[in-house]
C-alpha atoms as a PDB file:
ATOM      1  CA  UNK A   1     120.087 102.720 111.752  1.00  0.00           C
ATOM      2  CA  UNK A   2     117.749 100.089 113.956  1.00  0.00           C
ATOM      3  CA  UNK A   3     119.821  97.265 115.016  1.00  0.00           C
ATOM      4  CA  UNK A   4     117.805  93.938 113.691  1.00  0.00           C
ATOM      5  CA  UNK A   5     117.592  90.015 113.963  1.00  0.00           C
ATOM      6  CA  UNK A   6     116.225  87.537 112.115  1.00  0.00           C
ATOM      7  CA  UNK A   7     114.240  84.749 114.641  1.00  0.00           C
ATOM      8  CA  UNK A   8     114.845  81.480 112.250  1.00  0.00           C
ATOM      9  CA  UNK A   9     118.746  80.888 110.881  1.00  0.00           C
ATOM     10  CA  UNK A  10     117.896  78.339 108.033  1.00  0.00           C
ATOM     11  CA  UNK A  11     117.203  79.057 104.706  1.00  0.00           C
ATOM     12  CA  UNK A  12     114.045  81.595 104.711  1.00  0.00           C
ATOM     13  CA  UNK A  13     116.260  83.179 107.720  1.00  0.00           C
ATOM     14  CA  UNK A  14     118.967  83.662 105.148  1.00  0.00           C
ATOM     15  CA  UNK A  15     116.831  85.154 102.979  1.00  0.00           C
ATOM     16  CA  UNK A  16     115.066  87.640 105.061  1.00  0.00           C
ATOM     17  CA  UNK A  17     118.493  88.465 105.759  1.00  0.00           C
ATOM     18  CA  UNK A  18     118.893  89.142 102.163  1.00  0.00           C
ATOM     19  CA  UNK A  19     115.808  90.900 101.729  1.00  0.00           C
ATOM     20  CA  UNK A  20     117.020  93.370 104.403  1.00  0.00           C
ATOM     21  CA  UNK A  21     119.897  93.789 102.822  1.00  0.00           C
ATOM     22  CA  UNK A  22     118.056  94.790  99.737  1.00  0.00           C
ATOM     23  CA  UNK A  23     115.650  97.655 101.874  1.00  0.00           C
ATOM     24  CA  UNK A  24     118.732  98.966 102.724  1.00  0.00           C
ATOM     25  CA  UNK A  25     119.985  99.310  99.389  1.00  0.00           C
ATOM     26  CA  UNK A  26     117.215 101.517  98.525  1.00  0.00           C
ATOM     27  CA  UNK A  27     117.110 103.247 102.589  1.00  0.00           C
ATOM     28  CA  UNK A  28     118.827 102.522 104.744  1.00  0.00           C
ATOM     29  CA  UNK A  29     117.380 101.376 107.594  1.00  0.00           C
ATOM     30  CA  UNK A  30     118.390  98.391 109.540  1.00  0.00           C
ATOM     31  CA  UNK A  31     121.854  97.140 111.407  1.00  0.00           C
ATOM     32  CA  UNK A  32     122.083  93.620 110.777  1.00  0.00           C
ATOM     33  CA  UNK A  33     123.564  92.144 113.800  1.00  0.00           C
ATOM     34  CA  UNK A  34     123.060  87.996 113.714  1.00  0.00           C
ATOM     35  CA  UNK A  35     120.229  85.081 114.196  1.00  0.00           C
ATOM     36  CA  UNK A  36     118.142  83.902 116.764  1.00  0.00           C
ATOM     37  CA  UNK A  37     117.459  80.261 116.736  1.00  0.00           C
ATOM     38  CA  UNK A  38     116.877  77.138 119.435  1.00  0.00           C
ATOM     39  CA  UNK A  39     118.023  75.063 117.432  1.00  0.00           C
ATOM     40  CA  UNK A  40     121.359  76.022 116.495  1.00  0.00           C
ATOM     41  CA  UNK A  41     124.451  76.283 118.731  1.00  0.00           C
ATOM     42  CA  UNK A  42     125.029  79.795 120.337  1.00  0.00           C
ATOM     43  CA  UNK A  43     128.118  81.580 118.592  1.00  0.00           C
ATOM     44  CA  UNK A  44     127.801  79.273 115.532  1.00  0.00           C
ATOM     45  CA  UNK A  45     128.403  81.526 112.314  1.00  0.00           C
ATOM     46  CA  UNK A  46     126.237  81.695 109.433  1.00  0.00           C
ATOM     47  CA  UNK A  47     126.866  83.773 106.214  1.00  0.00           C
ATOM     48  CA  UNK A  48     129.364  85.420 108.356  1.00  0.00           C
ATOM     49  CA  UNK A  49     126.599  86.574 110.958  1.00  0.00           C
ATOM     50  CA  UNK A  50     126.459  84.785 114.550  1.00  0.00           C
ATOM     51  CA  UNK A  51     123.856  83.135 116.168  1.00  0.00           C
ATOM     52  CA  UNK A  52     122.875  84.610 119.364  1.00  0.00           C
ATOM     53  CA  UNK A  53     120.873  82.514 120.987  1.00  0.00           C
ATOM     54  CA  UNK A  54     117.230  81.135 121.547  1.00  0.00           C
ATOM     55  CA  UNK A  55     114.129  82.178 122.977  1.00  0.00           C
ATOM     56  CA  UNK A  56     115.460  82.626 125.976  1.00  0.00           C
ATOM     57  CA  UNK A  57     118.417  85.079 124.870  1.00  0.00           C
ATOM     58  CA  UNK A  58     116.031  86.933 123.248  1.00  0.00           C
ATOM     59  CA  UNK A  59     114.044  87.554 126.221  1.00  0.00           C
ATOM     60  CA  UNK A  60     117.087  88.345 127.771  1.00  0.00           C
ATOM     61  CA  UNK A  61     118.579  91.085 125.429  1.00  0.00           C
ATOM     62  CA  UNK A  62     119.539  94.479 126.742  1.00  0.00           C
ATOM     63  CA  UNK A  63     119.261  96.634 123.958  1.00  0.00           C
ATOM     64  CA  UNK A  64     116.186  97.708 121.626  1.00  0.00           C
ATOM     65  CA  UNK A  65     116.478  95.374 118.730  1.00  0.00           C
ATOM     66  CA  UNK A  66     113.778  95.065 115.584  1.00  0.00           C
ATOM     67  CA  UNK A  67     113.121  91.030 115.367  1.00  0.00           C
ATOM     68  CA  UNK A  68     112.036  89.214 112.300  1.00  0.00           C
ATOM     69  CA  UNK A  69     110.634  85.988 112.124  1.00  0.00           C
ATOM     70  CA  UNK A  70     111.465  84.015 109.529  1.00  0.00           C
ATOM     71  CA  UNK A  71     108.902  80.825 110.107  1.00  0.00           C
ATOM     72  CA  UNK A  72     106.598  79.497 107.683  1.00  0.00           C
ATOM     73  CA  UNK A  73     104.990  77.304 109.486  1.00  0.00           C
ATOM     74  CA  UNK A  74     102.041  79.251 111.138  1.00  0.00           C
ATOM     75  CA  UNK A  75     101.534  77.012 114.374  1.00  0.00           C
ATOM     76  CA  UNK A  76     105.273  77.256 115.052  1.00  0.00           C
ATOM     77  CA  UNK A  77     105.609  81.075 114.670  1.00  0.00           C
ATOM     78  CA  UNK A  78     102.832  81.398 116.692  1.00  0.00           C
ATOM     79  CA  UNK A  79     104.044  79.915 119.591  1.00  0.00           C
ATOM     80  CA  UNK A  80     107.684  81.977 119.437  1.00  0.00           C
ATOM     81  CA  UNK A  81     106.071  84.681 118.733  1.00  0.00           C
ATOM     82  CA  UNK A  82     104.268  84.616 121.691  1.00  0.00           C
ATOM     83  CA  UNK A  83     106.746  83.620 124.141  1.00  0.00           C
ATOM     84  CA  UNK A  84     108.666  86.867 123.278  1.00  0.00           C
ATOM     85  CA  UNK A  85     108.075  89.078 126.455  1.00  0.00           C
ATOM     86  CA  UNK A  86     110.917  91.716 126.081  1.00  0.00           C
ATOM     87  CA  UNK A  87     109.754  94.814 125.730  1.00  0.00           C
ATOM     88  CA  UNK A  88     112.920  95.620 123.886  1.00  0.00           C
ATOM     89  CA  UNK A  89     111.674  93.847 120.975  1.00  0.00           C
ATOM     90  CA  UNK A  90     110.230  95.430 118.520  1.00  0.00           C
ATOM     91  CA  UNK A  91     108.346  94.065 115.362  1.00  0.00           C
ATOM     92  CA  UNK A  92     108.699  95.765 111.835  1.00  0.00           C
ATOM     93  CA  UNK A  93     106.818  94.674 108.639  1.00  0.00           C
ATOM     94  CA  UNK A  94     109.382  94.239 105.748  1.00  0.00           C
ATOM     95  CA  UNK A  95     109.100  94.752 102.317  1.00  0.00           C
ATOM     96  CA  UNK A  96     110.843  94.611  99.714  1.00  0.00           C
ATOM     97  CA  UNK A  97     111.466  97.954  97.682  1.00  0.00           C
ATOM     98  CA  UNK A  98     109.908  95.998  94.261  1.00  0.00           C
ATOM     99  CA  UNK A  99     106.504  95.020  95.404  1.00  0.00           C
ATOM    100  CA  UNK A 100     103.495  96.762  94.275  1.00  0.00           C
ATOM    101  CA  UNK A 101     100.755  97.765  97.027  1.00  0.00           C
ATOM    102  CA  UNK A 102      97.688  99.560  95.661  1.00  0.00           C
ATOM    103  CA  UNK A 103      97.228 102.871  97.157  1.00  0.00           C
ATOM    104  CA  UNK A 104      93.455 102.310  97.930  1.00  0.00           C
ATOM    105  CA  UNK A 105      92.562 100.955 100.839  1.00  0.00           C
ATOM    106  CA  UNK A 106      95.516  98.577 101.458  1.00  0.00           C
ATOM    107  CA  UNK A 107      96.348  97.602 105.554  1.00  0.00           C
ATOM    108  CA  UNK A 108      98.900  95.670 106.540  1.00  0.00           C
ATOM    109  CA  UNK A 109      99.983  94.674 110.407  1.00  0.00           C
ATOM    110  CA  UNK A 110     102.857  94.372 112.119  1.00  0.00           C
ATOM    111  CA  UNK A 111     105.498  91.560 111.933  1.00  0.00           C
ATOM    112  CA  UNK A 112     104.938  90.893 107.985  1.00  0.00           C
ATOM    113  CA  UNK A 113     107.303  89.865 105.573  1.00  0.00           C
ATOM    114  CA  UNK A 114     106.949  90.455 102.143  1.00  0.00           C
ATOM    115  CA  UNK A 115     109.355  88.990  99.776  1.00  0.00           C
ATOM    116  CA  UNK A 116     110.258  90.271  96.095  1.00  0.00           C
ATOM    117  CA  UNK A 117     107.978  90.484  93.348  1.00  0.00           C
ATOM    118  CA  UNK A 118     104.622  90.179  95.134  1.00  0.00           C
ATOM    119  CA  UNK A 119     101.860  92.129  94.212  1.00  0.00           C
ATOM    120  CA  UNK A 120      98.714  93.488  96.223  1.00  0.00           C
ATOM    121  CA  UNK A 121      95.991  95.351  94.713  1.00  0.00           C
ATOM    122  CA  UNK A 122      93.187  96.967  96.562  1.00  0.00           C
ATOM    123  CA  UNK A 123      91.054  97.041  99.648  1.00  0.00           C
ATOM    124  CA  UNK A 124      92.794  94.631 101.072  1.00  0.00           C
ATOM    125  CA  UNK A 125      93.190  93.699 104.776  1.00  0.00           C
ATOM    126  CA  UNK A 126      96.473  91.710 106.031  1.00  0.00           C
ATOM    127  CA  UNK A 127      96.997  90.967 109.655  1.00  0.00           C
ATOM    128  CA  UNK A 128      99.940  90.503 111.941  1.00  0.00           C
ATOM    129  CA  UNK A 129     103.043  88.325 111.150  1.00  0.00           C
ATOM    130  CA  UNK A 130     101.752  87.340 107.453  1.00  0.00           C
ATOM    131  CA  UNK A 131     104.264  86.060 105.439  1.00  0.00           C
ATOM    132  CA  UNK A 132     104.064  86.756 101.540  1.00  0.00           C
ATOM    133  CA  UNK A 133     107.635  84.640  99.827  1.00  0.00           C
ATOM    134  CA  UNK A 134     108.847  85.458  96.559  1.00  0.00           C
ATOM    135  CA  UNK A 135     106.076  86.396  93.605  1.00  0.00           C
ATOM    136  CA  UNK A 136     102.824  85.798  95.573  1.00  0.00           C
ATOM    137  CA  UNK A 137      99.875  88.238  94.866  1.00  0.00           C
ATOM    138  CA  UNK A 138      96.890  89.224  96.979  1.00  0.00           C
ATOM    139  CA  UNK A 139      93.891  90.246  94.626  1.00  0.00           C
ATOM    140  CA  UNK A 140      91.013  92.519  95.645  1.00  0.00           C
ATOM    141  CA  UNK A 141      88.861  92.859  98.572  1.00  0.00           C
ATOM    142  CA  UNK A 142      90.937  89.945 100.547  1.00  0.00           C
ATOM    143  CA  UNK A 143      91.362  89.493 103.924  1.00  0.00           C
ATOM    144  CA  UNK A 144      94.414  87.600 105.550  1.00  0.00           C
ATOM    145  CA  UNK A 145      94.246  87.084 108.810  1.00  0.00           C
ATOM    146  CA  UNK A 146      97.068  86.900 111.323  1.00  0.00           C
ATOM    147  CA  UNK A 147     100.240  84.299 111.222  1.00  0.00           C
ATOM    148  CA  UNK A 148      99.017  82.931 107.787  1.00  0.00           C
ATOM    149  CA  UNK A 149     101.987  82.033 105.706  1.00  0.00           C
ATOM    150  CA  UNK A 150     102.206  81.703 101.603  1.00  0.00           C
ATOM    151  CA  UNK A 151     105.396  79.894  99.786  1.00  0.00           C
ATOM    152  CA  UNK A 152     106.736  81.346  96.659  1.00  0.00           C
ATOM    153  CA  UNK A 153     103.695  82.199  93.420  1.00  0.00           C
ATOM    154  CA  UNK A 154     100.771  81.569  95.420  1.00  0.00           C
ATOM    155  CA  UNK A 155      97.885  83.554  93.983  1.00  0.00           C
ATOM    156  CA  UNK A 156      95.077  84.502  95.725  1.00  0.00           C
ATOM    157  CA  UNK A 157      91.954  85.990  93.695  1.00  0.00           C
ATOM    158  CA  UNK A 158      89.339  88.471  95.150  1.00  0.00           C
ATOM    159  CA  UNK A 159      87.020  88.386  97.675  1.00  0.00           C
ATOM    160  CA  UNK A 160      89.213  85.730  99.807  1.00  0.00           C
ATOM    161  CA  UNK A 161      88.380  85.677 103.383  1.00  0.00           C
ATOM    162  CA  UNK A 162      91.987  83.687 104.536  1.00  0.00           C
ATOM    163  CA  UNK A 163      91.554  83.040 108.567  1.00  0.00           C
ATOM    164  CA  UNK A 164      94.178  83.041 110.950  1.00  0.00           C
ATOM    165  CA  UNK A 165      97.260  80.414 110.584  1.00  0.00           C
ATOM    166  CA  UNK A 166      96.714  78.959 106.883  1.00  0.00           C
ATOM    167  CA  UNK A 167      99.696  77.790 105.045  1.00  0.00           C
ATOM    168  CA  UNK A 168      99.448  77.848 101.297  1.00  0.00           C
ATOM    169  CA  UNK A 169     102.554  75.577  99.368  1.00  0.00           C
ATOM    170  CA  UNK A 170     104.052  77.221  96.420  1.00  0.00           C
ATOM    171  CA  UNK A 171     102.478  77.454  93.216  1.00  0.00           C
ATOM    172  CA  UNK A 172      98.926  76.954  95.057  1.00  0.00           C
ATOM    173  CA  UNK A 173      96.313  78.992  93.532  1.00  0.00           C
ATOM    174  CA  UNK A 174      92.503  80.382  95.619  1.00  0.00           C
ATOM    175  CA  UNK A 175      89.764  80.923  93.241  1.00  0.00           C
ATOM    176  CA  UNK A 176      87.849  84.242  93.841  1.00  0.00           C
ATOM    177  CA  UNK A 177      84.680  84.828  96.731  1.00  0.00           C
ATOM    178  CA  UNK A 178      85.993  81.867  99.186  1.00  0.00           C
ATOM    179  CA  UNK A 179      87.148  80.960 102.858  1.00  0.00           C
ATOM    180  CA  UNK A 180      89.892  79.316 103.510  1.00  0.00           C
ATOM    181  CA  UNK A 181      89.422  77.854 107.196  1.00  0.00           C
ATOM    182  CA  UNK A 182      91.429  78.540 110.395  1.00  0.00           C
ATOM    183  CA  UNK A 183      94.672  76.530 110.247  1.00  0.00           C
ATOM    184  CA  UNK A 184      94.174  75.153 107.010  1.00  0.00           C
ATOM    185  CA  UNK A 185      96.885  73.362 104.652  1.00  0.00           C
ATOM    186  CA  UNK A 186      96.973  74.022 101.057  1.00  0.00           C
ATOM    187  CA  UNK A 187      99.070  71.322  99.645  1.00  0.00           C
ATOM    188  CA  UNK A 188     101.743  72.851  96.933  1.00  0.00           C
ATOM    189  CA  UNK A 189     100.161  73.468  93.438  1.00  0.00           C
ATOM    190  CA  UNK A 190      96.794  72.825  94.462  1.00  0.00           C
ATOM    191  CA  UNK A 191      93.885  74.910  92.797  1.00  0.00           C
ATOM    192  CA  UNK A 192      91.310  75.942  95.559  1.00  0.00           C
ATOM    193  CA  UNK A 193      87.618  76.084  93.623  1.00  0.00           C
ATOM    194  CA  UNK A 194      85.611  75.504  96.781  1.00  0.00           C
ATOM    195  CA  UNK A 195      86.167  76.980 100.656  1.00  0.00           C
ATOM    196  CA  UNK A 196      87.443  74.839 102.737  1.00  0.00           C
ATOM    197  CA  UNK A 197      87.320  74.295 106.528  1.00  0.00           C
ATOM    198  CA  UNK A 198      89.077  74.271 109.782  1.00  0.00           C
ATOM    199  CA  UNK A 199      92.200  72.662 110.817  1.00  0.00           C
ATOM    200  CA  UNK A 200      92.513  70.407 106.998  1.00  0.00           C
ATOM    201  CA  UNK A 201      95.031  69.999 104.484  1.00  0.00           C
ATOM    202  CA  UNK A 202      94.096  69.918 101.189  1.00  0.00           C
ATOM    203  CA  UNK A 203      95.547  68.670  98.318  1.00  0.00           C
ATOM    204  CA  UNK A 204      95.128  68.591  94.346  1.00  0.00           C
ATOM    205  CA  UNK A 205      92.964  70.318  91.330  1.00  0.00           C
ATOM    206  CA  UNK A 206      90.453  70.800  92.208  1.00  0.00           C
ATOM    207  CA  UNK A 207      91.753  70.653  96.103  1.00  0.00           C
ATOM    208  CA  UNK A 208      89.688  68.550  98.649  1.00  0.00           C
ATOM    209  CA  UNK A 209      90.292  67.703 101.981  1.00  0.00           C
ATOM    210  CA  UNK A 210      92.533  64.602 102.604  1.00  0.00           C
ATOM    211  CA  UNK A 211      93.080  64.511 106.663  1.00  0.00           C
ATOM    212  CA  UNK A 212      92.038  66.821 109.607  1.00  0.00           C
ATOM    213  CA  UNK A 213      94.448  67.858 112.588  1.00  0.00           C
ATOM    214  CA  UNK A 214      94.223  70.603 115.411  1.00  0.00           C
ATOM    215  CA  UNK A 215      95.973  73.822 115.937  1.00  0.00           C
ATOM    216  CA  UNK A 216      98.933  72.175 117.752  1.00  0.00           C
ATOM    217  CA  UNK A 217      99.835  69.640 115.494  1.00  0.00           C
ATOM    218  CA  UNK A 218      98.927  70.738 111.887  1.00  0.00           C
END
């Protein structure tokens, strides 16, 4: 058994803490031993599990541990994510025992988490530290590139090029051959007919730009 952490204690923490329980129903794998968060108080309890710190305890930890991070907001895991130095840390992709992954040509990086009842087809490409919540699915010839988050029953059709750091609200839905740009908001239930550029949030059906931001602040 891997000793593992969840990086995030509020609710998606709780349930990738969940979802690990549920990999372990089916193998067991993982040692569940508490939170990391900065903005929680060090020792405070949560579904009976402590937190153990911040960053900075995490750099700090003696022991090998597996770390998930449970962050939807791309800009945000980004940053944690690379302010972990310890080379103690380690990065697994979760999944959850019911999701369906096509056996041809599927990749998938490190650091992903994907939550019940998603499904992902074929010759697809997903980078590092993708997060996939509850019921998404990923259809042919996609590409998702790293830290790029979706909410619960996004659906994303084929030939999707989805660059690095896009957040996609739950329910949204990406129509078939388009690019979603780097950074990129898709507002929740919006239907994406047209590819849309950098650093935006979009909103509506069909979805269209409303404001522009950078990479820090989206």
């Amino acid at each position: 058994m891997r000793k593992i952490a969840v990086f995030g204690a509020g609710g998606f923490g709780r349930e990738v803490k969940m979802l690990i329980d549920q990999i372990n129903e089916k193998t067991p794998t993982y040692e569940f031993v508490g939170f990391f968060d900065d903005g929680e108080s060090k020792g405070k309890m949560i579904n009976g599990y402590p937190v153990l710190g911040g960053k900075d305890e995490l750099n700090a930890y003696p022991e090998d541990l597996c770390m998930a991070f449970a962050i939807g907001t791309p800009t945000t895991k980004k940053k944690i994510v690379d302010s972990i130095t310890n080379p103690k840390i380690s990065v697994p992709t979760l999944i959850h025992p019911n999701v369906y992954i096509g056996t041809d040509d599927v990749s998938i990086g490190e650091g992903c988490i994907i939550c019940a009842g998603c499904v992902i087809t074929v010759n697809i490409k997903i980078g590092n530290f993708v997060i996939l919540n509850l019921g998404c699915t990923v259809g042919h010839d996609t590409t998702i590139e790293d830290h790029a988050s979706f909410m619960p029953s996004v659906n994303i059709s084929g030939e999707v090029l989805i660059k690095e750091g896009v957040y996609a609200g739950t329910g949204a839905k990406i129509i078939n051959q388009l690019e979603i740009g780097l950074y990129t908001v898709v507002g929740a239930g919006a239907v994406v007919s047209k590819t849309l550029p950098d650093y935006c949030t979009a909103v509506g059906i069909p979805a269209k730009p409303i404001k522009f931001h950078n990479e820090v602040n989206n």
